[in-house]
N, C-alpha and C. Protein backbone atom coordinates (compact mmCIF):
# COMPACT_ATOMS: atom_id res chain seq x y z
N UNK A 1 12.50 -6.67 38.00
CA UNK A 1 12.10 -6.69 36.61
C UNK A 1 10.62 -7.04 36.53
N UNK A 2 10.16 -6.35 35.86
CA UNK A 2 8.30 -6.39 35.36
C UNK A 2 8.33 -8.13 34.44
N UNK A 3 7.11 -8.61 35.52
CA UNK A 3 6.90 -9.71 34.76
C UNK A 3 5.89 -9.37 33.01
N UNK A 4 5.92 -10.28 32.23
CA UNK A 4 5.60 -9.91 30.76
C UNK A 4 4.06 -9.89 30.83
N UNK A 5 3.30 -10.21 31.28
CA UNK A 5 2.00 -9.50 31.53
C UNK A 5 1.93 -8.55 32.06
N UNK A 6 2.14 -8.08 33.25
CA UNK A 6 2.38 -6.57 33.30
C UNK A 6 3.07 -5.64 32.03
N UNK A 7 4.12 -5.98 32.05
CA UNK A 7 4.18 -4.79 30.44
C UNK A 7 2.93 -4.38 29.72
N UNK A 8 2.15 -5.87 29.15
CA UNK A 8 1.54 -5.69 28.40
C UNK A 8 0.32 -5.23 28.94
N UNK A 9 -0.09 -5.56 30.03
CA UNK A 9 -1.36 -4.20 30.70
C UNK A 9 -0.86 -3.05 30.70
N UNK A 10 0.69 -2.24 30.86
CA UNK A 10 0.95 -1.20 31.26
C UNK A 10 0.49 -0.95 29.39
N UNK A 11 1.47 -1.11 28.53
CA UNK A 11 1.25 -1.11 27.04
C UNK A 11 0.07 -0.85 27.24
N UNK A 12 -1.25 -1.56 27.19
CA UNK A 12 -2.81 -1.52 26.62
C UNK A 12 -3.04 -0.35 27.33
N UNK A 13 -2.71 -0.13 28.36
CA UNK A 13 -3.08 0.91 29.01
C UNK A 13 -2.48 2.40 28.58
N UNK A 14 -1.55 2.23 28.20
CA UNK A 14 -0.84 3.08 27.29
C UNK A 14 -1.50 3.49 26.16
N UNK A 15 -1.77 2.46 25.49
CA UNK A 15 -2.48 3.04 24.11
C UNK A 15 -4.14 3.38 24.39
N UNK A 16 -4.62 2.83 25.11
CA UNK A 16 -5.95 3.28 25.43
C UNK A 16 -5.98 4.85 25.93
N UNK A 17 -5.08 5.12 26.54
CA UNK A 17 -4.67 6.95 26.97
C UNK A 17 -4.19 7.46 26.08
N UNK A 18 -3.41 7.15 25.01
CA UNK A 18 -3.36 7.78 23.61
C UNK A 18 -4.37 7.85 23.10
N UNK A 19 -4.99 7.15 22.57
CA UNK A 19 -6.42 6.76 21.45
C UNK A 19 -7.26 7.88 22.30
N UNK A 20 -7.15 7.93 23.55
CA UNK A 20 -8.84 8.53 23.88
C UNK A 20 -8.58 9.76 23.95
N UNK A 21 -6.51 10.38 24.23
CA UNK A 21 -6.67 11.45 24.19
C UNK A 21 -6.29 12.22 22.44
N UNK A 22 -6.31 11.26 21.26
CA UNK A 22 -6.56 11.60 20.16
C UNK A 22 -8.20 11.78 20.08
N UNK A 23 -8.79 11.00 20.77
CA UNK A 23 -10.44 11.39 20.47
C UNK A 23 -10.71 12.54 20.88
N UNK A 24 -10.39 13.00 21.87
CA UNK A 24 -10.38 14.50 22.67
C UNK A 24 -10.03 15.54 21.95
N UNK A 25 -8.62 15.54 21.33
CA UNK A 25 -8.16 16.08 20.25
C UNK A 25 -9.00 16.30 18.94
N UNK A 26 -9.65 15.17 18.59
CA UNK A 26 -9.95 15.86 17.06
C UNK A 26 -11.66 16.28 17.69
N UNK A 27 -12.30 15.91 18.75
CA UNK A 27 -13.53 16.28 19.06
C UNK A 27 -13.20 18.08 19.20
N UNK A 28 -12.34 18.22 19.99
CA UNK A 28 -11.53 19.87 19.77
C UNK A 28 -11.76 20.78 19.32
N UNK A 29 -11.35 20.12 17.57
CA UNK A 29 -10.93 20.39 16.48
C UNK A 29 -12.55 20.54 15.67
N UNK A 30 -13.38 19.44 16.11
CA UNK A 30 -14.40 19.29 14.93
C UNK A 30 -16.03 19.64 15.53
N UNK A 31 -15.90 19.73 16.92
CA UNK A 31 -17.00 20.07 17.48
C UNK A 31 -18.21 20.72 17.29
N UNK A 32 -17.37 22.32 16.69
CA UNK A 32 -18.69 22.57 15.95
C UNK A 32 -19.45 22.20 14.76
N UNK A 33 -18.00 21.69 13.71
CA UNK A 33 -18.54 20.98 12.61
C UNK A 33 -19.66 19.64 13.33
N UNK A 34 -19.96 19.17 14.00
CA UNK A 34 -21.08 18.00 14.38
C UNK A 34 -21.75 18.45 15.06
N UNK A 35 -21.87 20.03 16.18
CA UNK A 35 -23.06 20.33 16.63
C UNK A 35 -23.55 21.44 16.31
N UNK A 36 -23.27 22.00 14.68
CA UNK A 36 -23.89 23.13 14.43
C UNK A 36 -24.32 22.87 12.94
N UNK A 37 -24.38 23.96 12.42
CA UNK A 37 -24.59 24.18 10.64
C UNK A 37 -23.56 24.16 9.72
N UNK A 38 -22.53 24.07 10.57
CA UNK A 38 -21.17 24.51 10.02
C UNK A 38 -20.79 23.73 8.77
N UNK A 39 -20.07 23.98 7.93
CA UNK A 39 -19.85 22.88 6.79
C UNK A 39 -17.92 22.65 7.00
N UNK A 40 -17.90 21.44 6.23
CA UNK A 40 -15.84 21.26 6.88
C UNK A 40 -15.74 22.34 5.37
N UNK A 41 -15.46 22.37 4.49
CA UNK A 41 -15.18 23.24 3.57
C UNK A 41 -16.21 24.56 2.42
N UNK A 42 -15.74 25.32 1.99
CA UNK A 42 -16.66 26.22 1.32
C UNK A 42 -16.21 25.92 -0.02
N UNK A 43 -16.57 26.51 -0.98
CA UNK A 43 -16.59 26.69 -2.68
C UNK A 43 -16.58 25.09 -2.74
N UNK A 44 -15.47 25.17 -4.09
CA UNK A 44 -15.68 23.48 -4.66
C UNK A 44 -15.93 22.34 -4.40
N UNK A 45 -15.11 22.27 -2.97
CA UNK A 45 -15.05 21.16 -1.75
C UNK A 45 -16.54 21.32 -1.42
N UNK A 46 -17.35 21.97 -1.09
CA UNK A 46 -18.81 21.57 -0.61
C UNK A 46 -19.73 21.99 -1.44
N UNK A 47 -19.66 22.49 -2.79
CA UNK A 47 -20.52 22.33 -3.89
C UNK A 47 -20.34 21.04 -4.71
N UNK A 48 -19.31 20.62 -4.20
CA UNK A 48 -19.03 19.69 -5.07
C UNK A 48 -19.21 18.21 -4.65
N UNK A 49 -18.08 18.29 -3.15
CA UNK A 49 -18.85 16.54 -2.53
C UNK A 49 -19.84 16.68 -1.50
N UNK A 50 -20.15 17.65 -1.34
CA UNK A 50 -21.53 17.57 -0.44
C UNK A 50 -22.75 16.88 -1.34
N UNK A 51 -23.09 17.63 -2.45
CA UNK A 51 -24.25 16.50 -3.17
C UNK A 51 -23.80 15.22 -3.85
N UNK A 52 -22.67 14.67 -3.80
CA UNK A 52 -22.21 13.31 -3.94
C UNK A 52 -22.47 12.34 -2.91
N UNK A 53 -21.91 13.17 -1.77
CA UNK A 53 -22.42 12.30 -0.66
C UNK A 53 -23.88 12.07 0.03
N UNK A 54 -24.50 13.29 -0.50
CA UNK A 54 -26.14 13.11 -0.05
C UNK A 54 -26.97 12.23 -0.72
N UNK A 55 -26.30 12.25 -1.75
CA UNK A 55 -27.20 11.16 -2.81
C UNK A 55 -26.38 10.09 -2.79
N UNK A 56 -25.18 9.16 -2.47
CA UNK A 56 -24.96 8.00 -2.01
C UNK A 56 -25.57 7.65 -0.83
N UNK A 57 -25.83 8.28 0.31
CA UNK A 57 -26.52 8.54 1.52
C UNK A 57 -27.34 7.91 1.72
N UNK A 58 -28.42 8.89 0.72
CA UNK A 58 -29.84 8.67 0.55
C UNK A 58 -29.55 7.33 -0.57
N UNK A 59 -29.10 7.12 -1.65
CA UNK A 59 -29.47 5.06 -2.05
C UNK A 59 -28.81 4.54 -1.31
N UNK A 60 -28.07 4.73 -0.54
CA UNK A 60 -27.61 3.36 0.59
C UNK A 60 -28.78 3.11 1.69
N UNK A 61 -29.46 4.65 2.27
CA UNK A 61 -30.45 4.39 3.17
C UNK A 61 -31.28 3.60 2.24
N UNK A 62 -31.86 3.91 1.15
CA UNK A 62 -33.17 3.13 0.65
C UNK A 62 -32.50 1.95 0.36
N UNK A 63 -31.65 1.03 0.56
CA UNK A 63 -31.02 -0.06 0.15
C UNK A 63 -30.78 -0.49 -1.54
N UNK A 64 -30.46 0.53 -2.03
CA UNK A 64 -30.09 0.58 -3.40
C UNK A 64 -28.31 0.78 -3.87
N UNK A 65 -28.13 0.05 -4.51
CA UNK A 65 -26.45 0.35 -4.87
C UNK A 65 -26.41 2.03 -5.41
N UNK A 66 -25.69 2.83 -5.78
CA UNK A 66 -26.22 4.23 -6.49
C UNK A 66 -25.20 3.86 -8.04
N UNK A 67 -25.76 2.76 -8.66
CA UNK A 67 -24.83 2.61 -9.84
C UNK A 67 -24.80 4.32 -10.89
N UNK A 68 -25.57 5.11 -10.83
CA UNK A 68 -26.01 5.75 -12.21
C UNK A 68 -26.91 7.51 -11.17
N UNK A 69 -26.00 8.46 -11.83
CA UNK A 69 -26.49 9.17 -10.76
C UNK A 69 -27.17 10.34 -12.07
N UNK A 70 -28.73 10.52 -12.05
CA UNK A 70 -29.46 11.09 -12.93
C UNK A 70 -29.83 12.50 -13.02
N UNK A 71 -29.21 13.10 -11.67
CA UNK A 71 -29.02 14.97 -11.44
C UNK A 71 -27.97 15.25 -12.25
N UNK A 72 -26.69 14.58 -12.50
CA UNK A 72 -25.54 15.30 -12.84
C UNK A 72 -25.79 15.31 -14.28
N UNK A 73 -25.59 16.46 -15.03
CA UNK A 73 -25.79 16.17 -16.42
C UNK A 73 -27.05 15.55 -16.97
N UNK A 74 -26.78 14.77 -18.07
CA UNK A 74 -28.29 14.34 -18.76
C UNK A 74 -27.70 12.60 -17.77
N UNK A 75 -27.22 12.48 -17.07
CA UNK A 75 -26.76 11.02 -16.58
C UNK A 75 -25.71 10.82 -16.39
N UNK A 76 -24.84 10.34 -14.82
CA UNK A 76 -23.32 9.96 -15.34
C UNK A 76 -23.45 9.08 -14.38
N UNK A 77 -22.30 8.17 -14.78
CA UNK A 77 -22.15 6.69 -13.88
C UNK A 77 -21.50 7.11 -12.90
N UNK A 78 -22.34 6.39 -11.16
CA UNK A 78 -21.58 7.19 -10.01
C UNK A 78 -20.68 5.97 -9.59
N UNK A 79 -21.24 4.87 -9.47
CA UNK A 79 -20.85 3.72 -8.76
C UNK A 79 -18.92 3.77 -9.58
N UNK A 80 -19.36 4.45 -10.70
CA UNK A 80 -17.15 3.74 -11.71
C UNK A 80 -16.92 5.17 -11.31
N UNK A 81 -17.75 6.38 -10.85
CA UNK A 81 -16.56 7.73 -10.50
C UNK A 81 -16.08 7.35 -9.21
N UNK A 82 -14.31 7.53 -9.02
CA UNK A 82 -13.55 7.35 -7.92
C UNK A 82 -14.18 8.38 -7.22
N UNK A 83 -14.46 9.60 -7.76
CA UNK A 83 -14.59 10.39 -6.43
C UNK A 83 -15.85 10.57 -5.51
N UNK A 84 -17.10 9.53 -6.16
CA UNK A 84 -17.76 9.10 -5.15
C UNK A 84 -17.94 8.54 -3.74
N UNK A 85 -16.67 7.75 -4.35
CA UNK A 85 -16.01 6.45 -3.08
C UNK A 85 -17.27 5.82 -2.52
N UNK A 86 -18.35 5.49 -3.10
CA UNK A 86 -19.60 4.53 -2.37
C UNK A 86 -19.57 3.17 -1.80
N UNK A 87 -17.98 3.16 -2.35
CA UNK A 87 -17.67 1.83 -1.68
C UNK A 87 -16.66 1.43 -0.90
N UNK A 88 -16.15 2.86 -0.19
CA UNK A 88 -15.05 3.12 0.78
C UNK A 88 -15.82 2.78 2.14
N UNK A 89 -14.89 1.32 3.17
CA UNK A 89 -16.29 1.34 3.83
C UNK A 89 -16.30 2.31 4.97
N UNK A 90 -15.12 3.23 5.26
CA UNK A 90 -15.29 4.19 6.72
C UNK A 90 -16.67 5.02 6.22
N UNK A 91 -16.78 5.21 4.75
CA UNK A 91 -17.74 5.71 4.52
C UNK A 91 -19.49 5.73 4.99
N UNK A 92 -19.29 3.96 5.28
CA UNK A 92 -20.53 3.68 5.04
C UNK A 92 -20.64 4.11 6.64
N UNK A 93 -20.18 4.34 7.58
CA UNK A 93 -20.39 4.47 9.29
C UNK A 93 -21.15 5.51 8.90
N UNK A 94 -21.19 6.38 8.35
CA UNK A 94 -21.97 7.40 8.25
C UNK A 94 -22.72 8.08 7.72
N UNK A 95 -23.48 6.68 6.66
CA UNK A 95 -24.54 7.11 6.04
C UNK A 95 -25.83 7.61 6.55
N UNK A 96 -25.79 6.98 8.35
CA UNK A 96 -27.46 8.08 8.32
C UNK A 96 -27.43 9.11 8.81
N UNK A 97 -26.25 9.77 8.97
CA UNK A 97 -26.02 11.15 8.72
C UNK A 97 -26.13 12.21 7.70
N UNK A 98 -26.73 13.42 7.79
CA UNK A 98 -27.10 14.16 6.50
C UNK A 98 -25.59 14.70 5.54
N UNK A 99 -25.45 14.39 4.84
CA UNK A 99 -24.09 14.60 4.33
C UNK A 99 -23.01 16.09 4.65
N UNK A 100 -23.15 17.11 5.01
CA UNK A 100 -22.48 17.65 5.72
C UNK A 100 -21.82 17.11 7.12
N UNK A 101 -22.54 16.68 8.10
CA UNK A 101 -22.16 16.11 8.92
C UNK A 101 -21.10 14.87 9.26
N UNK A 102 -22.04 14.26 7.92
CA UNK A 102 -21.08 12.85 7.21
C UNK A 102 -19.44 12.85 6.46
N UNK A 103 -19.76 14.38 5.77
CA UNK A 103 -18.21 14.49 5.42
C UNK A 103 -17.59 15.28 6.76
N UNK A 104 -17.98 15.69 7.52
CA UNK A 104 -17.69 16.09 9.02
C UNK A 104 -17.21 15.21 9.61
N UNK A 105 -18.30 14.09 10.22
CA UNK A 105 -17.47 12.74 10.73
C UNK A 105 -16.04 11.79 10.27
N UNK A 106 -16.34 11.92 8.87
CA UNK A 106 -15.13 10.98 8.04
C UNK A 106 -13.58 11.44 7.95
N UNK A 107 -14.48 12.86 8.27
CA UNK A 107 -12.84 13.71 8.39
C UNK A 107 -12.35 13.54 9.95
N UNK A 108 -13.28 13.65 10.25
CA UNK A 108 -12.60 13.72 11.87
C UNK A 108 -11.98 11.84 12.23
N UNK A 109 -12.88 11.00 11.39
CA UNK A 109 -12.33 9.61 11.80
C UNK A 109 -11.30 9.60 11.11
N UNK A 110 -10.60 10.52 10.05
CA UNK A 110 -9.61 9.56 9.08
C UNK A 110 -8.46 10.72 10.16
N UNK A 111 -8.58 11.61 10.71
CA UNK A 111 -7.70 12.45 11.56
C UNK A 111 -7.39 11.48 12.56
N UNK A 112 -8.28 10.68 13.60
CA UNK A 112 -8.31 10.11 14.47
C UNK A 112 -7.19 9.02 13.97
N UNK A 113 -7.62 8.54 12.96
CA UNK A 113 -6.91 6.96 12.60
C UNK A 113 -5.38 7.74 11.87
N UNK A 114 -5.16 8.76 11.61
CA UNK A 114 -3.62 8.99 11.58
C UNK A 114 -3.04 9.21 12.20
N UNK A 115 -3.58 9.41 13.34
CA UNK A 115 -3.04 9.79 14.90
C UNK A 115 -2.34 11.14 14.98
């Protein structure tokens, strides 16, 4: 019979060969989306949160909250729209990324973390 530290190295070791071969997996999957031009979606999906996310991006790089976003319309509040999410923090891993890329990465981390 396996003494109870061993299990639990075999275990860690276990999940460390899962996890890395989910990283393998969604790198796969998303590769060209992070080493090309590629965008993760067309029409609404990237007319739509691609300049949401470039301009949270860009006031998080300049160290500004983005309460109030002054392109959309004559003014609309970004910081209270949910679908900004500026304050989701997987988000923030990838603000100094140009926002295609960024909604590229987030997708591929929230794939990763559902396993």
């Amino acid at each position: 019979m396996a003494e109870p530290r061993e299990r639990t190295r075999a275990a860690r070791a276990g999940g460390v060969l899962v996890a890395g071969a989910l990283v393998l997996a969604v790198l796969l999957v998303f590769w060209r989306l992070l080493l090309t031009n590629r965008v993760l979606a067309t029409g609404d999906a990237f007319a739509y949160f691609t300049p949401y996310r470039d301009f949270a991006n860009q006031a998080l790089r300049s160290g500004k909250l983005p309460l109030w976003n002054p392109f959309l319309f004559l003014g609309s509040p970004f910081l209270a729209n949910p679908q900004s999410a500026v304050l989701y923090p997987l988000h923030w891993l990838f603000v100094g990324l140009p926002a295609g890329k960024s909604l590229a990465a987030s997708a591929g981390l929230h794939l990763w973390l559902a396993g």
